[in-house]
C-alpha atoms as a PDB file:
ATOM      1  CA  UNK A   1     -30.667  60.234  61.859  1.00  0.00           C
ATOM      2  CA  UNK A   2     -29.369  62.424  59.186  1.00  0.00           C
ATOM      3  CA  UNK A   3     -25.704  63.130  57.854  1.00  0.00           C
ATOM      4  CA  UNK A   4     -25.167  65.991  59.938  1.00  0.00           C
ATOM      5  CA  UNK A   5     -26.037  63.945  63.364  1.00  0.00           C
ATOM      6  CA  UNK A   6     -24.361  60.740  62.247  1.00  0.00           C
ATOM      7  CA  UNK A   7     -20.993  62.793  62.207  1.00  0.00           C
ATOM      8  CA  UNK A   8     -21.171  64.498  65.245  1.00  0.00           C
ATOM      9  CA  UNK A   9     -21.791  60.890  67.020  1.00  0.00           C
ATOM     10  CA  UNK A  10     -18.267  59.615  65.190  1.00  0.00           C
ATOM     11  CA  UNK A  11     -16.434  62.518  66.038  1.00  0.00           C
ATOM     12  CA  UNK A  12     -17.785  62.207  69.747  1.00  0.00           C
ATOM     13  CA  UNK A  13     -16.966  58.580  69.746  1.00  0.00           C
ATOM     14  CA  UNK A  14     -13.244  59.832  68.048  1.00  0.00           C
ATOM     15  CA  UNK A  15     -12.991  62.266  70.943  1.00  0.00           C
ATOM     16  CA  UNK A  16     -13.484  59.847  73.854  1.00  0.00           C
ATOM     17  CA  UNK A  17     -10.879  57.752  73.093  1.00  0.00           C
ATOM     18  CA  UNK A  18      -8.684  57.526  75.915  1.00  0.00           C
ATOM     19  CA  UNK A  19      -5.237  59.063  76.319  1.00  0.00           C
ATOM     20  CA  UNK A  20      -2.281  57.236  76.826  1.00  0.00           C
ATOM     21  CA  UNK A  21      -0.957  57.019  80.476  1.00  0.00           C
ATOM     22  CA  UNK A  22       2.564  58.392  80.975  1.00  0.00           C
ATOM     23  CA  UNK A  23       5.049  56.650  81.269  1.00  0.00           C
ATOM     24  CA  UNK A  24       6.024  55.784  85.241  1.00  0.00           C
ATOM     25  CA  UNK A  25       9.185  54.250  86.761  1.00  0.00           C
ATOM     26  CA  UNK A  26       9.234  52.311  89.788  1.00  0.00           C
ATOM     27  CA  UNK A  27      11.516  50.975  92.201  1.00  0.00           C
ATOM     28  CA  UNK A  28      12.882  47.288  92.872  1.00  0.00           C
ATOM     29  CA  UNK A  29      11.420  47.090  96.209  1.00  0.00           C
ATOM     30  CA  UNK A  30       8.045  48.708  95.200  1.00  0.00           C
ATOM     31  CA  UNK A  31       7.859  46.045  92.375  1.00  0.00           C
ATOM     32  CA  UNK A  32       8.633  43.244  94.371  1.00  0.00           C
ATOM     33  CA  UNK A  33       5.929  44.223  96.744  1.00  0.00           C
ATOM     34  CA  UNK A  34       3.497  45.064  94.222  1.00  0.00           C
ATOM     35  CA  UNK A  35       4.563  40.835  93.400  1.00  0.00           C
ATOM     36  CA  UNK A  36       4.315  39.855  96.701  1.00  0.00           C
ATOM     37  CA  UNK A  37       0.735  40.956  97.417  1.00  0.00           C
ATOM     38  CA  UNK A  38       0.405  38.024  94.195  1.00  0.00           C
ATOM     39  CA  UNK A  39       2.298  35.390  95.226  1.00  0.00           C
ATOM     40  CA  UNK A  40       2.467  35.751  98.826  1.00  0.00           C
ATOM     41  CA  UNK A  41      -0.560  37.026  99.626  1.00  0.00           C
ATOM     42  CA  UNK A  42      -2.758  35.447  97.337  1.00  0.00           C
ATOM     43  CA  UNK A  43      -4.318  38.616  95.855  1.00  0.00           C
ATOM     44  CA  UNK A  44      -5.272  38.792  92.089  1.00  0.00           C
ATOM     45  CA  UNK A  45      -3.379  40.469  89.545  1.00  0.00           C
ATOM     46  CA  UNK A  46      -6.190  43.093  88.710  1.00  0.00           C
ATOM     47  CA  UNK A  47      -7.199  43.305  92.677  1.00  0.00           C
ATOM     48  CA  UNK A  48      -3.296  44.463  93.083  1.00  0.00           C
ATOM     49  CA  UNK A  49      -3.317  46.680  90.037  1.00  0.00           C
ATOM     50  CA  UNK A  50      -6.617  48.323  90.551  1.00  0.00           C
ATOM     51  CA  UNK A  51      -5.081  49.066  94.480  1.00  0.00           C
ATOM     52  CA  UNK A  52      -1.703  50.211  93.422  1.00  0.00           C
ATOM     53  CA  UNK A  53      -2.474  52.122  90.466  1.00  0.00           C
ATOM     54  CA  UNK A  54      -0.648  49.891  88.204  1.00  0.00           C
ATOM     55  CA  UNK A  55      -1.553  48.435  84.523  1.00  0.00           C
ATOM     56  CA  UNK A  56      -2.340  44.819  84.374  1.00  0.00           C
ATOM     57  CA  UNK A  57       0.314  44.520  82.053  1.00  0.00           C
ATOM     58  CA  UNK A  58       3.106  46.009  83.911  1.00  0.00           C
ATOM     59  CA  UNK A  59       2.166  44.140  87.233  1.00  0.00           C
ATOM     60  CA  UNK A  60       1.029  40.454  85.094  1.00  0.00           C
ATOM     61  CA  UNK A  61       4.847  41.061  83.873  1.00  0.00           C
ATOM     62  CA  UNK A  62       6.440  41.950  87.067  1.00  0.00           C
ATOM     63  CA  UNK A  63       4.768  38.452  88.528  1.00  0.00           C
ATOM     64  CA  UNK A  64       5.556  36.333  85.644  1.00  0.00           C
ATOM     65  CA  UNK A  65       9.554  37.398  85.708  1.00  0.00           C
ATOM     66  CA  UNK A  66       9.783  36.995  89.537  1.00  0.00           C
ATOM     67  CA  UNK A  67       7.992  33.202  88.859  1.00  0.00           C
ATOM     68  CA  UNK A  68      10.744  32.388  86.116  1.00  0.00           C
ATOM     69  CA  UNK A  69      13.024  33.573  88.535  1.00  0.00           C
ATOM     70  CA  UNK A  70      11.952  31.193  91.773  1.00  0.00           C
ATOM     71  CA  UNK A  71      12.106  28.310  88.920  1.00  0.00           C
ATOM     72  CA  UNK A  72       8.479  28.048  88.237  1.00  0.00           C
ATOM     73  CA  UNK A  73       7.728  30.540  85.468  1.00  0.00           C
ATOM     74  CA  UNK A  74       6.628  29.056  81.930  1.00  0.00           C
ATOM     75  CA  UNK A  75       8.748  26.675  80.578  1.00  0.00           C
ATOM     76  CA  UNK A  76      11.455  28.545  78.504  1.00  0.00           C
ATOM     77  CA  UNK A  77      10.623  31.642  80.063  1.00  0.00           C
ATOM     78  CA  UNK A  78      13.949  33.144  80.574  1.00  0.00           C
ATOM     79  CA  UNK A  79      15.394  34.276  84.666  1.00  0.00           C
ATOM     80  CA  UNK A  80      16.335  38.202  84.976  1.00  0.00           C
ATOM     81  CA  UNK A  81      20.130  36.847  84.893  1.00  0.00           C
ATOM     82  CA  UNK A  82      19.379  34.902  81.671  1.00  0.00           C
ATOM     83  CA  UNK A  83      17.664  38.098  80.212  1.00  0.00           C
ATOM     84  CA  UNK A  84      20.585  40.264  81.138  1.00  0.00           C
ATOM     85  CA  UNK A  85      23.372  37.835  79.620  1.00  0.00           C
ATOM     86  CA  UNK A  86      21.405  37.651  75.988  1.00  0.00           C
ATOM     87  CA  UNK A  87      20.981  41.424  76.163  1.00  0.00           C
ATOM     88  CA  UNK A  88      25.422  41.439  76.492  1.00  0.00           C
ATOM     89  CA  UNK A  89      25.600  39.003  74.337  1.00  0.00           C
ATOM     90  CA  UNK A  90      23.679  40.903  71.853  1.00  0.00           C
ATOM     91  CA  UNK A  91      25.519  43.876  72.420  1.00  0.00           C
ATOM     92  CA  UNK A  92      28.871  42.135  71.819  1.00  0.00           C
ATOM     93  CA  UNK A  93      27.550  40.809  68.643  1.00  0.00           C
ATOM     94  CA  UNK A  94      26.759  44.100  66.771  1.00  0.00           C
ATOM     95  CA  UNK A  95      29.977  45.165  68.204  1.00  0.00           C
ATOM     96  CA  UNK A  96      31.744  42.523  66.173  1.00  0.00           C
ATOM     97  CA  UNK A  97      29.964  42.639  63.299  1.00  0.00           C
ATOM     98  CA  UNK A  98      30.522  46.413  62.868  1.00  0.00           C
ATOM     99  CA  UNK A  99      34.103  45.468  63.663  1.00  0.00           C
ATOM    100  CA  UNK A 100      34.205  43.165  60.984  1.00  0.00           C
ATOM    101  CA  UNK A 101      32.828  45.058  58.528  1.00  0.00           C
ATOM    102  CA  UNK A 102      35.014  48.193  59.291  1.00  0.00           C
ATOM    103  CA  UNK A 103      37.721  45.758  58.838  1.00  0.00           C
ATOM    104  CA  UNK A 104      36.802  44.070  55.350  1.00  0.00           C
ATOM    105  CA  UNK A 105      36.593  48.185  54.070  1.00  0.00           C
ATOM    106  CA  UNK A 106      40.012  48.678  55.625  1.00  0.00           C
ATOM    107  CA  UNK A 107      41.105  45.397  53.700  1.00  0.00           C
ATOM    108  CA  UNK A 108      39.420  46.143  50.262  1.00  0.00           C
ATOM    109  CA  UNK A 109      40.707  49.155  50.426  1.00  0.00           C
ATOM    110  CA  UNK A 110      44.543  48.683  51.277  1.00  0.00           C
ATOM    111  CA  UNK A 111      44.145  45.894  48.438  1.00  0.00           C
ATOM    112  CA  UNK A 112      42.853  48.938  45.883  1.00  0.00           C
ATOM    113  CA  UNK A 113      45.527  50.913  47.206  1.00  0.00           C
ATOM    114  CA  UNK A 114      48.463  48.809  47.162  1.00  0.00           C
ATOM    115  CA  UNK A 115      46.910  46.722  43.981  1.00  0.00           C
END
C-alpha cells in the first residue's frame, strides 16, 4: 500500500465517524414507562432502548433514579427529592457567597472612604 492509498483509508475511517444524536426531551410519563418495561416487565435495558429508540445511557439512568427512588438504588445513590434539595442548596450557597463578597467590597470600601 503506498502513501497515497494509506491516506485515503484514514480519511475514510475519519469520515465514518458517527454524528452525534440530537438532543431529545421526553416526558415524565413516557420515562416512567420506558422504566417500567425494566422493572415491571422484566425487559433488558438495551431490549427497551433498542425498541424505544432511546440511548442506553439515558434509559440505564432513567432505571437507576426510579430504583434509588423505591429505596433500592445503590447505596448512597441519592432519591429525585434528595437531588433537587442539594441542587437549592447549592443555589443558595453561591447566592451567599456573592452576597458576602459584595458586602466585604461595600465594607473595605466605606472604611477607605470614611478612613
Amino acid at each position: 500500500m503506498d502513501t497515497n492509498e494509506e491516506a485515503d483509508t484514514v480519511s475514510d475511517m475519519v469520515e465514518v465517524k458517527k454524528e452525534r444524536r440530537p438532543r431529545r426531551s421526553y416526558t415524565e410519563e413516557f420515562k416512567a414507562g420506558a422504566v417500567r418495561l425494566v422493572l415491571e416487565e422484566g425487559k433488558t435495558v438495551s431490549q427497551v432502548a433498542r425498541d424505544l429508540d432511546l440511548t442506553l445511557s439515558a434509559l440505564r439512568t432513567w432505571v437507576e433514579q426510579a430504583r434509588a427512588d423505591s429505596g433500592k438504588g445503590k447505596p448512597g445513590a441519592l432519591t429525585s427529592a434528595e437531588r433537587q434539595e442539594l441542587t437549592k442548596l447549592r443555589k443558595q450557597v453561591r447566592e451567599l457567597e456573592m452576597e458576602r463578597t459584595l458586602l466585604k467590597k461595600w465594607v473595605a470600601y466605606t472604611a477607605k472612604e470614611n478612613g
